[in-house]
PDB file of N, CA and C in Angstrom:
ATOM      1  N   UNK A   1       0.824  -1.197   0.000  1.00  0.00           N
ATOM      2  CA  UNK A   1       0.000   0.000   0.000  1.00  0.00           C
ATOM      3  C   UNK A   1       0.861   1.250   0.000  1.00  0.00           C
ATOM      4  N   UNK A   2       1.914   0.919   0.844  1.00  0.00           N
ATOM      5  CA  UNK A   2       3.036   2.461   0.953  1.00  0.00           C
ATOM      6  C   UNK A   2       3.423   2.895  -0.551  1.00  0.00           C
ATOM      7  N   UNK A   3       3.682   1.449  -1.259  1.00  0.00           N
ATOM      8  CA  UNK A   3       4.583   1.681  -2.324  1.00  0.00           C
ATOM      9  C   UNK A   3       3.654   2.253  -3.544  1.00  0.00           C
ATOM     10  N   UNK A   4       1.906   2.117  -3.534  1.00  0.00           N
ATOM     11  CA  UNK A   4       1.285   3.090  -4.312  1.00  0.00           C
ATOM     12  C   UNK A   4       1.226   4.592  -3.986  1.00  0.00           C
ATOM     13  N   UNK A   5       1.178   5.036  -3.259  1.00  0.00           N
ATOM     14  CA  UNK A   5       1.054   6.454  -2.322  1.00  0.00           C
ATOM     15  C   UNK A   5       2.223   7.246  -2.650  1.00  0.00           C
ATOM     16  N   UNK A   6       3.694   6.503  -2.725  1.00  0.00           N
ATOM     17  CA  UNK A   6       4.861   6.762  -2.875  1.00  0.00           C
ATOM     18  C   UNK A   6       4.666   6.837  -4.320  1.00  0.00           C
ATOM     19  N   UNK A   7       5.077   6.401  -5.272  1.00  0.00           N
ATOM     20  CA  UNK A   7       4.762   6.191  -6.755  1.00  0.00           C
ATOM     21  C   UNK A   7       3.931   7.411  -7.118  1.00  0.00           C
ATOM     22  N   UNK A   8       2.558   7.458  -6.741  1.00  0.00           N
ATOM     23  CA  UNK A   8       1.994   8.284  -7.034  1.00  0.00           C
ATOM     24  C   UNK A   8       1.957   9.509  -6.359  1.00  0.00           C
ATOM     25  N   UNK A   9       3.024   9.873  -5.909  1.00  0.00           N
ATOM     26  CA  UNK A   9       3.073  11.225  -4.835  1.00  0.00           C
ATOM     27  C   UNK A   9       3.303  12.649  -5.780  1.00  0.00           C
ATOM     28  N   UNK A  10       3.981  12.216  -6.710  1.00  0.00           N
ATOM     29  CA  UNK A  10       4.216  13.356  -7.441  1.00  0.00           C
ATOM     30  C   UNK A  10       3.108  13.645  -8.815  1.00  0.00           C
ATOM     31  N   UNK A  11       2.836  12.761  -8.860  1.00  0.00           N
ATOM     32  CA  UNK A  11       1.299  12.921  -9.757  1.00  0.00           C
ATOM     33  C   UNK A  11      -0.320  13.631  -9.026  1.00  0.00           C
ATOM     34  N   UNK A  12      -0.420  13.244  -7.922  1.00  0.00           N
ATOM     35  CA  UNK A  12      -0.971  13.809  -6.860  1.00  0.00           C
ATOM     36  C   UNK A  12      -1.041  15.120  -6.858  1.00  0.00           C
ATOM     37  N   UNK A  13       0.349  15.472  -5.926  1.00  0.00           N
ATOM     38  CA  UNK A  13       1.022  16.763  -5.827  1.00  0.00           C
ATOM     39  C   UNK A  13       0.648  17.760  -7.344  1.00  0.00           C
ATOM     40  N   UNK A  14       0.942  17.265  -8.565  1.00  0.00           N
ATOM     41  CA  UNK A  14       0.793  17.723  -9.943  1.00  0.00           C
ATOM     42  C   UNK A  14      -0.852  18.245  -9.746  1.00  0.00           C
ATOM     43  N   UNK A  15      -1.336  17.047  -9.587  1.00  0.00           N
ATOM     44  CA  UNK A  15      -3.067  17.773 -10.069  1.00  0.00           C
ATOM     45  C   UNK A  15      -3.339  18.641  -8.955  1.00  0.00           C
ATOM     46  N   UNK A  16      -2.690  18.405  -7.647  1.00  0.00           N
ATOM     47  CA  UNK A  16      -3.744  19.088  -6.948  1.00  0.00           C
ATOM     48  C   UNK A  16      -3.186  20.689  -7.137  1.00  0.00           C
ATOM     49  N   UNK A  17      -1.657  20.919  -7.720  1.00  0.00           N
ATOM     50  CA  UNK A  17      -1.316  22.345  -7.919  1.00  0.00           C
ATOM     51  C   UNK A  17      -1.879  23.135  -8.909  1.00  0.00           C
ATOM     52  N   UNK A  18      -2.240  21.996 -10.179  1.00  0.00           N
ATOM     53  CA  UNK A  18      -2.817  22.244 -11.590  1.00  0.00           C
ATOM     54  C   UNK A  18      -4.524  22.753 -11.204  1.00  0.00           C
ATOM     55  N   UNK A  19      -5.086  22.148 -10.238  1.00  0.00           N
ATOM     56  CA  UNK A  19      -6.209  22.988 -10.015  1.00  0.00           C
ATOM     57  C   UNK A  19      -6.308  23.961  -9.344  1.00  0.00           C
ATOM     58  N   UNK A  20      -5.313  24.227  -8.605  1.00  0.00           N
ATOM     59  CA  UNK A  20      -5.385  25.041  -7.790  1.00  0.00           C
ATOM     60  C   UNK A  20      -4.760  26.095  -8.494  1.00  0.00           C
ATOM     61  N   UNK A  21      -3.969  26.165 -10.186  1.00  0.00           N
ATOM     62  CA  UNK A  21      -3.751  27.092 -10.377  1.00  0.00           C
ATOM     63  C   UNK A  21      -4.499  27.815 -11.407  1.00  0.00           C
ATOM     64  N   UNK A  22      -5.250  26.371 -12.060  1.00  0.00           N
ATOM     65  CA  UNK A  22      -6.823  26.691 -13.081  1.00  0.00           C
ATOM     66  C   UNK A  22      -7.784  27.316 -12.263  1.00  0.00           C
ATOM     67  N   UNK A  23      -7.744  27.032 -11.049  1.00  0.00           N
ATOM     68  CA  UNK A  23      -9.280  28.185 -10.227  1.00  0.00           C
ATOM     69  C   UNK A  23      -8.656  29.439  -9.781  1.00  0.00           C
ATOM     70  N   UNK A  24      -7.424  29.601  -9.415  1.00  0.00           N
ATOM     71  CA  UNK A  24      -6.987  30.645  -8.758  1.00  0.00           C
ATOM     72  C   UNK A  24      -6.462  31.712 -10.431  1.00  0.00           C
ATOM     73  N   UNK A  25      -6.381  31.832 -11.176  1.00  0.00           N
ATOM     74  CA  UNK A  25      -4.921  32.059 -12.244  1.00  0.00           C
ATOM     75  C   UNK A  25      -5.875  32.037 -13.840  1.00  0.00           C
ATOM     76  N   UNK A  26      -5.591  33.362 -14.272  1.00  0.00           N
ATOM     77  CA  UNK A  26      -6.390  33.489 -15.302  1.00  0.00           C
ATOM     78  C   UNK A  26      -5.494  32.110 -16.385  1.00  0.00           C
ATOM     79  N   UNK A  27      -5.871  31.190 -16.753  1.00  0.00           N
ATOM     80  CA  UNK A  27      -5.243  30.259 -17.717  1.00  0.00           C
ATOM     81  C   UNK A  27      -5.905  29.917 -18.922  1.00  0.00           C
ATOM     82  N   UNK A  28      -5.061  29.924 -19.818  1.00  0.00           N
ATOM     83  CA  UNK A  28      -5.464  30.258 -21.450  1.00  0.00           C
ATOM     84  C   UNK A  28      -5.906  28.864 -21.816  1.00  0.00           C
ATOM     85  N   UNK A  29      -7.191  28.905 -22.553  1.00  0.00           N
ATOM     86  CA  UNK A  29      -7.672  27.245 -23.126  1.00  0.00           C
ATOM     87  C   UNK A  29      -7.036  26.929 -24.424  1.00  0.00           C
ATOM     88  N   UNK A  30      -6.329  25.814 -23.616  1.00  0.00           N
ATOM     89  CA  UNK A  30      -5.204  25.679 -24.666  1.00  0.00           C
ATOM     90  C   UNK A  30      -5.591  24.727 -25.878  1.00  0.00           C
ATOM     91  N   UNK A  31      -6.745  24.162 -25.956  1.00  0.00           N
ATOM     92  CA  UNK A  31      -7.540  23.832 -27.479  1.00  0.00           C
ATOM     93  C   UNK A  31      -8.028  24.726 -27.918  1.00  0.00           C
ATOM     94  N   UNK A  32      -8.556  26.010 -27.386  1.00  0.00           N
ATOM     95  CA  UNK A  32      -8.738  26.895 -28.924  1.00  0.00           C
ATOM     96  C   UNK A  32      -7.875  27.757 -29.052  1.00  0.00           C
ATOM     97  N   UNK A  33      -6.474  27.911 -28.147  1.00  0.00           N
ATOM     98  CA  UNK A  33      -5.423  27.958 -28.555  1.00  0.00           C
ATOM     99  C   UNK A  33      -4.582  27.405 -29.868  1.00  0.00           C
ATOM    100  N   UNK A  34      -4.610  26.012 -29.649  1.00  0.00           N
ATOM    101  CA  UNK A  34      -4.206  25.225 -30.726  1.00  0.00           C
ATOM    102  C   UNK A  34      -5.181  25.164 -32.227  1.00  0.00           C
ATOM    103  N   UNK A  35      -6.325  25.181 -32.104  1.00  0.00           N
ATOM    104  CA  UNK A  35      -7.248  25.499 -32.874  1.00  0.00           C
ATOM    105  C   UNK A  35      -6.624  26.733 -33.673  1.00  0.00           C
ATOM    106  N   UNK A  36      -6.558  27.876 -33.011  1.00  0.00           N
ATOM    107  CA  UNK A  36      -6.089  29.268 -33.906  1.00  0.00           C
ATOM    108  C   UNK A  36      -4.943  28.886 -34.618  1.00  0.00           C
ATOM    109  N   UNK A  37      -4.230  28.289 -33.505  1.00  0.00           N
ATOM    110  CA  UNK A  37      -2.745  28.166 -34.574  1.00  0.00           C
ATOM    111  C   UNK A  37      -2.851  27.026 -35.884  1.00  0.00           C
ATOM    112  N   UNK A  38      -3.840  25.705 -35.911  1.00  0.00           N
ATOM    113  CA  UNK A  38      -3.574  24.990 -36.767  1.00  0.00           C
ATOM    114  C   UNK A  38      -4.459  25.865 -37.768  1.00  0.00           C
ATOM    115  N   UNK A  39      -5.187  26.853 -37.459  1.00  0.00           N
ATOM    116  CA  UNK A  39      -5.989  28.153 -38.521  1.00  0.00           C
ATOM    117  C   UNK A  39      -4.643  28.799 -38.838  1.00  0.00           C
ATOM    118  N   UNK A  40      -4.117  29.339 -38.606  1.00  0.00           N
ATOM    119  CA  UNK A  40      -3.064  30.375 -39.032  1.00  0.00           C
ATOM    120  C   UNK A  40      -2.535  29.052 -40.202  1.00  0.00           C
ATOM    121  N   UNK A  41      -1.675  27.999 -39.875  1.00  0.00           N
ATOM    122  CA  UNK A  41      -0.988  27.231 -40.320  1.00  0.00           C
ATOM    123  C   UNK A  41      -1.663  26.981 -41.443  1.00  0.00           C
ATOM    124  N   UNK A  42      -3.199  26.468 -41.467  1.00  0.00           N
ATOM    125  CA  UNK A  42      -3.420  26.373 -42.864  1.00  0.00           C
ATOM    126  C   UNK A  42      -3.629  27.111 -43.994  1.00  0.00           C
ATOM    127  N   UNK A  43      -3.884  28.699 -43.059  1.00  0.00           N
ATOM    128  CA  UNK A  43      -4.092  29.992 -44.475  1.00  0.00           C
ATOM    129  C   UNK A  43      -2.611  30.080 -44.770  1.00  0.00           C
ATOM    130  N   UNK A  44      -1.495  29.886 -43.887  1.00  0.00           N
ATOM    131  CA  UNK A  44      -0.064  30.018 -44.731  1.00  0.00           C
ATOM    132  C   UNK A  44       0.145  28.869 -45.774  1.00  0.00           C
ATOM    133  N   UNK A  45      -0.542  27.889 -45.440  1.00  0.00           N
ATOM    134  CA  UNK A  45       0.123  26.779 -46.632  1.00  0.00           C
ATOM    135  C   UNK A  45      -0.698  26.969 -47.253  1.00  0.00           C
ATOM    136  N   UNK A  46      -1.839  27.280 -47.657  1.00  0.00           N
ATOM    137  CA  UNK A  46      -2.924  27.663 -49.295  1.00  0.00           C
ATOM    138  C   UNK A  46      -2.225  28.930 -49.595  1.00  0.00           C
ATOM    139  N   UNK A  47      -1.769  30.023 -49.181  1.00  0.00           N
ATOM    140  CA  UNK A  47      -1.489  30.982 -49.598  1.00  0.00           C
ATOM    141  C   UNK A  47       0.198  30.823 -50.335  1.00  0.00           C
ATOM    142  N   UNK A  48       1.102  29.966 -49.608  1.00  0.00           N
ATOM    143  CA  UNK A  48       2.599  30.128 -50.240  1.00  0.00           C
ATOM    144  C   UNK A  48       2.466  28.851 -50.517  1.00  0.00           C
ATOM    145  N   UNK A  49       1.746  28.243 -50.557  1.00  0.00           N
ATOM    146  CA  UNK A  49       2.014  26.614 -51.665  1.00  0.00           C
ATOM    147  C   UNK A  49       2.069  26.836 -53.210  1.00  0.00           C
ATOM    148  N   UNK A  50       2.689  25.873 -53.624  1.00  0.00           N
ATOM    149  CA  UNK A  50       3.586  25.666 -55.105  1.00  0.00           C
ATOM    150  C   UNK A  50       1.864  25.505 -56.023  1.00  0.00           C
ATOM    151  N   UNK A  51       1.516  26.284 -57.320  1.00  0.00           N
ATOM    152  CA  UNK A  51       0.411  26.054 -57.780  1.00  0.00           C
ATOM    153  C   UNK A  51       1.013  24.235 -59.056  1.00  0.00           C
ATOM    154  N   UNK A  52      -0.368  24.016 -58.600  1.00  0.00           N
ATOM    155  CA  UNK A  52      -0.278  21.988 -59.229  1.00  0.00           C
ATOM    156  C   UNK A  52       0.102  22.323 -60.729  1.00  0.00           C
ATOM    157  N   UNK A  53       0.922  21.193 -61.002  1.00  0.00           N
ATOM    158  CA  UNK A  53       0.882  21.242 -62.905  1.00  0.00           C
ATOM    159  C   UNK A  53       0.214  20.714 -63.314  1.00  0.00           C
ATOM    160  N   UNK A  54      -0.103  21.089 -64.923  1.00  0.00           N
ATOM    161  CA  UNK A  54      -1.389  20.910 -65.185  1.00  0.00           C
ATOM    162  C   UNK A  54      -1.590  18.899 -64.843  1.00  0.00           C
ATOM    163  N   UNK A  55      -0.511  18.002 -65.303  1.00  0.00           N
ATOM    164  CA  UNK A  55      -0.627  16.337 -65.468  1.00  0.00           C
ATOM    165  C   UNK A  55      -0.168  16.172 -64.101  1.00  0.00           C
ATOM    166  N   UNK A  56      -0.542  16.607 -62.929  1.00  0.00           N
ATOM    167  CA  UNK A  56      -0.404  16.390 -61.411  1.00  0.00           C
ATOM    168  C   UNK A  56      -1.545  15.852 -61.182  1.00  0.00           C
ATOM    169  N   UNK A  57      -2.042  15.165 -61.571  1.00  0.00           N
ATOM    170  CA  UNK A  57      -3.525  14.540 -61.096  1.00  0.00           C
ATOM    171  C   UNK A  57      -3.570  12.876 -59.373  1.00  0.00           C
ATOM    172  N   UNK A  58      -2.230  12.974 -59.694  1.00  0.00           N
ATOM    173  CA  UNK A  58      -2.083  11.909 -58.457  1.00  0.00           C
ATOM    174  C   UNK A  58      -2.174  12.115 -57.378  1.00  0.00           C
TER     175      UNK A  58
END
């Protein structure tokens, strides 16, 4: 029993700081974070991508 408690002490410790810093601590949602950026990422690659030749059909 010691040796789960031990093991998991620092995972513990992790969440209980991680909530305590999501309720206390303005923190940015980091999926529509990532959302914007894979938006940015795709108007740069339609905009500076190579235009297809015409027998590129593959």
């Amino acid at each position: 029993m010691a040796g789960i408690i031990r093991s998991s002490f620092s995972f513990i410790v992790g969440t209980v700081c991680g909530v305590y810093v999501a309720q206390n601590y303005n923190v940015p949602n980091m999926k529509k974070l990532a959302d914007t950026g894979m938006a940015m990422f795709r108007h740069l690659e339609q905009t500076y991508r190579k235009p297809k030749k015409p027998g590129d059909d593959q």
